[in-house]
N, C-alpha and C. Protein backbone atom coordinates (compact mmCIF):
# COMPACT_ATOMS: atom_id res chain seq x y z
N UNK A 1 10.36 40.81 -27.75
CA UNK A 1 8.95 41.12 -27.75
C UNK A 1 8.50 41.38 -29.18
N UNK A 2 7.87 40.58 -29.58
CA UNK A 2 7.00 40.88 -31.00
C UNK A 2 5.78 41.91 -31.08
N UNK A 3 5.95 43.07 -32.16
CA UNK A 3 4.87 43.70 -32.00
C UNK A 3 4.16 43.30 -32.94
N UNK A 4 2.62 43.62 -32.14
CA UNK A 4 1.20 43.09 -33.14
C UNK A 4 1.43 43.78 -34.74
N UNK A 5 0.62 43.29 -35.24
CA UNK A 5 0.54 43.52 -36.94
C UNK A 5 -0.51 44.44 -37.07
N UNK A 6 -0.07 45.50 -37.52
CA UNK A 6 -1.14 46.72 -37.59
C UNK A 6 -2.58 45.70 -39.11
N UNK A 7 -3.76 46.49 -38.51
CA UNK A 7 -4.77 46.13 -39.71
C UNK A 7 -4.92 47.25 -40.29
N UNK A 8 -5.59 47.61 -40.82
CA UNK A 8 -6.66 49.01 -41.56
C UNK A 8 -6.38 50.08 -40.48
N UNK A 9 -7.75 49.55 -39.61
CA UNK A 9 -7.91 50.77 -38.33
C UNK A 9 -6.46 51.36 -37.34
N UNK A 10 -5.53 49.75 -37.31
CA UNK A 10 -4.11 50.64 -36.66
C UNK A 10 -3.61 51.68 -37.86
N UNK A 11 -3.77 51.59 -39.10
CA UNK A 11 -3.05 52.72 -39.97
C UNK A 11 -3.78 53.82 -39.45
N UNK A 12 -5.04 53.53 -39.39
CA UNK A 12 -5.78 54.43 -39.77
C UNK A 12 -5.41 55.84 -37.75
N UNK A 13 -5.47 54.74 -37.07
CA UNK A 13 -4.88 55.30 -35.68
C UNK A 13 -3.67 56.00 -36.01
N UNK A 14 -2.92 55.27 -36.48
CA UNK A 14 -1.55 56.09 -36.78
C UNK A 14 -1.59 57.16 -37.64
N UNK A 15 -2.24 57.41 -38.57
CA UNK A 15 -2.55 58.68 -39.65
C UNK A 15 -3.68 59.53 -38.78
N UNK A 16 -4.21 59.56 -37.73
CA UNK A 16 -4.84 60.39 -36.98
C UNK A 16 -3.89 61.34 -35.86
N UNK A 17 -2.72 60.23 -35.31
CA UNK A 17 -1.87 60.76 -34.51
C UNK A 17 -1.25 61.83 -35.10
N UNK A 18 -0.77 61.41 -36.41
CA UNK A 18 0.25 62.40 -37.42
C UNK A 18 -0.72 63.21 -37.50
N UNK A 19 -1.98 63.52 -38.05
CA UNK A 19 -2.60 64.80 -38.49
C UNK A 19 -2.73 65.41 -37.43
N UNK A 20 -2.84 64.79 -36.15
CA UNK A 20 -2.98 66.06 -35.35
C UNK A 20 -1.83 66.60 -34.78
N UNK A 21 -0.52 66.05 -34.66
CA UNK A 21 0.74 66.06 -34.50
C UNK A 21 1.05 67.42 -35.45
N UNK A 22 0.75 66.84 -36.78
CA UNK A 22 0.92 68.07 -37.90
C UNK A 22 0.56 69.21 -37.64
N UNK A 23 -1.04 69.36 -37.87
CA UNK A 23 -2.26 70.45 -36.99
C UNK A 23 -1.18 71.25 -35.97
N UNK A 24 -0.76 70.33 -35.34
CA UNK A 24 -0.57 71.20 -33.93
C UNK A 24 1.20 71.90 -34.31
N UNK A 25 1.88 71.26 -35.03
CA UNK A 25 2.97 71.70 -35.81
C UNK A 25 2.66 73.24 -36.59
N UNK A 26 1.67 72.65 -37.32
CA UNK A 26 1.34 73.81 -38.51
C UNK A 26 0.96 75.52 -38.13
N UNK A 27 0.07 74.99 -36.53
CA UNK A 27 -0.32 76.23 -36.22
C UNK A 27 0.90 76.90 -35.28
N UNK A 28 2.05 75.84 -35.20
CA UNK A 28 2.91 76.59 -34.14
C UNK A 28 3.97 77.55 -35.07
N UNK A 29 4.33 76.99 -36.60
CA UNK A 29 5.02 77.80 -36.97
C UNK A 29 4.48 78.20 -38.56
N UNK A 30 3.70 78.02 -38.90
CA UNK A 30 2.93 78.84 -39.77
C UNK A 30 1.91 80.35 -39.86
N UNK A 31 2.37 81.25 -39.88
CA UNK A 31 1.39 82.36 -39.73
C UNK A 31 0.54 82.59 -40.48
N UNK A 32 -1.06 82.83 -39.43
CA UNK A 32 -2.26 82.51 -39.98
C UNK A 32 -2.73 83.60 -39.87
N UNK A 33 -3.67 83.95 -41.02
CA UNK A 33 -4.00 85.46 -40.96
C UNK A 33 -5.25 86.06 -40.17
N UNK A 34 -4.82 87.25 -39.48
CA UNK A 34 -5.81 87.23 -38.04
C UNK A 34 -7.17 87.23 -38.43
N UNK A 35 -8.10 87.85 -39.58
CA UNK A 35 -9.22 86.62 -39.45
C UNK A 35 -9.65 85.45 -39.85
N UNK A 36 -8.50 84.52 -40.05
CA UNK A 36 -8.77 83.48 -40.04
C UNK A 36 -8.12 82.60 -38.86
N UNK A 37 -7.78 82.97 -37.79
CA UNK A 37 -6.86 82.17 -36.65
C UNK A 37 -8.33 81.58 -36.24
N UNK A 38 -8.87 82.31 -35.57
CA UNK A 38 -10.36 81.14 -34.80
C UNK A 38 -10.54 80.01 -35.49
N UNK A 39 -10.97 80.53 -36.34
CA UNK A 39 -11.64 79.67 -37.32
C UNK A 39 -10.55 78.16 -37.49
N UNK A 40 -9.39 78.54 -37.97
CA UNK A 40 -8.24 77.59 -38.09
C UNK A 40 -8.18 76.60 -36.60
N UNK A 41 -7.99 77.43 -35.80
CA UNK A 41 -7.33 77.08 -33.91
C UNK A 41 -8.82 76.17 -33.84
N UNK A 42 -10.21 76.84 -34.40
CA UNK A 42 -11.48 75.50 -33.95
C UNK A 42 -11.58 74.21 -34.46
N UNK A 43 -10.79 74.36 -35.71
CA UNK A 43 -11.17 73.23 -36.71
C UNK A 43 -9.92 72.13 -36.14
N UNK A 44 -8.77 72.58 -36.00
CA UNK A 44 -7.42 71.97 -35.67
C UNK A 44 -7.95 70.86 -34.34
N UNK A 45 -8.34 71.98 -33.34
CA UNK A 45 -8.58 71.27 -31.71
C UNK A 45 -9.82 70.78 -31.88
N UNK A 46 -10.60 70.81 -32.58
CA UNK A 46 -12.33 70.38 -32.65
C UNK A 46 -11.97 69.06 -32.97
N UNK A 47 -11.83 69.09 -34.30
CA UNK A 47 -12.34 67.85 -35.56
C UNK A 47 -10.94 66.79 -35.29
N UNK A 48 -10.10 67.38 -35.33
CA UNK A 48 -8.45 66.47 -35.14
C UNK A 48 -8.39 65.84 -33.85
N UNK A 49 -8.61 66.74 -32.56
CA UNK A 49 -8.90 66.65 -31.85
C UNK A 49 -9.62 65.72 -31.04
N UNK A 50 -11.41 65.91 -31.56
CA UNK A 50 -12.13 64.77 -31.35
C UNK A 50 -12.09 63.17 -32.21
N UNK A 51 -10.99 63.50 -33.32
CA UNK A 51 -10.79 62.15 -33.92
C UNK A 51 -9.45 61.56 -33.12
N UNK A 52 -8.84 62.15 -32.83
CA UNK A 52 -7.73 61.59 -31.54
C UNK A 52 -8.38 60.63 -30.28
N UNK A 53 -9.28 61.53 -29.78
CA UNK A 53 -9.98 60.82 -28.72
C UNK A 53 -10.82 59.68 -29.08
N UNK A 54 -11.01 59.79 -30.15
CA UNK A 54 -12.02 58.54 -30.50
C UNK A 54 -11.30 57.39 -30.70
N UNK A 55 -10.12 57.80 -31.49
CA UNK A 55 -9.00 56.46 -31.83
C UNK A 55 -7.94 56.00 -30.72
N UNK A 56 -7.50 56.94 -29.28
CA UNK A 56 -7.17 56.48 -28.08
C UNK A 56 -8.25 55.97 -27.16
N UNK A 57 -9.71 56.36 -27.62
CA UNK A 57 -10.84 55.54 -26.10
C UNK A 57 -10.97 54.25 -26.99
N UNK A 58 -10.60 54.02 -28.19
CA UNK A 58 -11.07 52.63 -28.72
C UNK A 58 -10.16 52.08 -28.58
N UNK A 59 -8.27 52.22 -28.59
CA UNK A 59 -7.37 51.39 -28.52
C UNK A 59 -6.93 51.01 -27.39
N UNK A 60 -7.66 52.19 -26.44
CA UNK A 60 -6.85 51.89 -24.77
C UNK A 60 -8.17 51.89 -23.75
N UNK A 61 -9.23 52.10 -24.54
CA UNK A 61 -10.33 51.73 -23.31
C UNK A 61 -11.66 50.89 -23.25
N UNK A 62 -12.75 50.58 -23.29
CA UNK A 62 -13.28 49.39 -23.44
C UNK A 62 -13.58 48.70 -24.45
N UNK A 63 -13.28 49.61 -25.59
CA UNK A 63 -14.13 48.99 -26.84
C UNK A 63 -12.83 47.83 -27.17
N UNK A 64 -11.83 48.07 -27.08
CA UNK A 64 -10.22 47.05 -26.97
C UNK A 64 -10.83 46.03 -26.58
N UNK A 65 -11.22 45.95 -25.66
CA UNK A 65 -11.33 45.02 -24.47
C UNK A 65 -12.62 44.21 -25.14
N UNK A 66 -13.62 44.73 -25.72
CA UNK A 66 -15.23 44.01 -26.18
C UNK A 66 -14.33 43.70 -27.43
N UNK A 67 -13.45 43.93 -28.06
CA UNK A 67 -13.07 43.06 -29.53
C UNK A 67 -12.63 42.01 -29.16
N UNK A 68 -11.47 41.89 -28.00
CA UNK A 68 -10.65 41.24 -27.98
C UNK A 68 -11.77 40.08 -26.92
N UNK A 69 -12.32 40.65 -25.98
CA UNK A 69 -13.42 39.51 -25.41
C UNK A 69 -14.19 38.67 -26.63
N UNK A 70 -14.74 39.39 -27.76
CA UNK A 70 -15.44 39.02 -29.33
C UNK A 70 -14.84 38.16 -29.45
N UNK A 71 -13.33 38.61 -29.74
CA UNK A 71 -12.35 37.37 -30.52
C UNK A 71 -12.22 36.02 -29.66
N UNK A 72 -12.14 36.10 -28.02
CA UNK A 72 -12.01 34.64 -27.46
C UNK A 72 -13.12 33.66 -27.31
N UNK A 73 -14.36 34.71 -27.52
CA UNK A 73 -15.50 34.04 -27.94
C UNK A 73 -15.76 33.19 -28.62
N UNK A 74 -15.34 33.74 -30.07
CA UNK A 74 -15.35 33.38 -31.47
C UNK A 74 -14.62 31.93 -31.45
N UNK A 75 -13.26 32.38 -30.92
CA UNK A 75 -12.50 31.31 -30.61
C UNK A 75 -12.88 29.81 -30.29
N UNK A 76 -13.88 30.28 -28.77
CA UNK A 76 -13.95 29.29 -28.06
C UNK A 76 -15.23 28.36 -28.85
N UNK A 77 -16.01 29.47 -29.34
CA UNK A 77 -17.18 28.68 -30.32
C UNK A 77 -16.81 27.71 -31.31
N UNK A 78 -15.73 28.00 -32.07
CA UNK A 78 -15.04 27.34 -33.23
C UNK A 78 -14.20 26.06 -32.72
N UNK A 79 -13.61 26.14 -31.55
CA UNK A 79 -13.20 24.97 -30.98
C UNK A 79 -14.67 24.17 -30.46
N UNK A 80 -15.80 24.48 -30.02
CA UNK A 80 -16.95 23.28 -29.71
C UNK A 80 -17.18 23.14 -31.12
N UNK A 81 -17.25 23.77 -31.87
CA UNK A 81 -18.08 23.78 -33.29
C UNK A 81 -17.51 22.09 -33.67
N UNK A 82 -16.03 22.30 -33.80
CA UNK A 82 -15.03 21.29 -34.63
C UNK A 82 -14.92 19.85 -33.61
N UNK A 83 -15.76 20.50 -32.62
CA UNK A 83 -15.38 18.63 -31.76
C UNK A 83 -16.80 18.14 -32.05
N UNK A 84 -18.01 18.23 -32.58
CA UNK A 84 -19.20 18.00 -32.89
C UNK A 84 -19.24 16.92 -34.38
């Protein structure tokens, strides 16, 4: 089985996984000073968090699916284009 060839955005998926992987590392064995834990625990699960979800609903849920529909499009246009 050959795996696909990461572009930009797969790095960029993969360096989102790690930061929040990290995030969630950092706060498990780093001690954070008690007024700053909220503040830390919001930013970690907020911002890391909501950039996780954004980069798993685009790789595994429709927007996948509207590139890759784009691309057979494209495809199929470029094959009538070249028989003309």
């Amino acid at each position: 089985m050959k795996l696909p060839k990461l572009d930009s955005r797969g790095w960029l998926a993969l360096a989102s996984v790690a930061m929040l992987s990290g995030a969630f590392a950092a706060l498990l064995f780093i001690r954070i000073p008690d007024e700053n834990r909220d503040l830390v625990i919001a930013i970690a699960s907020g911002v890391i968090g909501s950039t996780f979800k954004d980069v798993y609903g685009f790789f595994f849920g429709s927007s996948k699916g509207t590139v890759e529909a784009n691309e057979r499009t494209d495809a199929v246009l470029s094959a009538t284009e070249e028989h003309k």
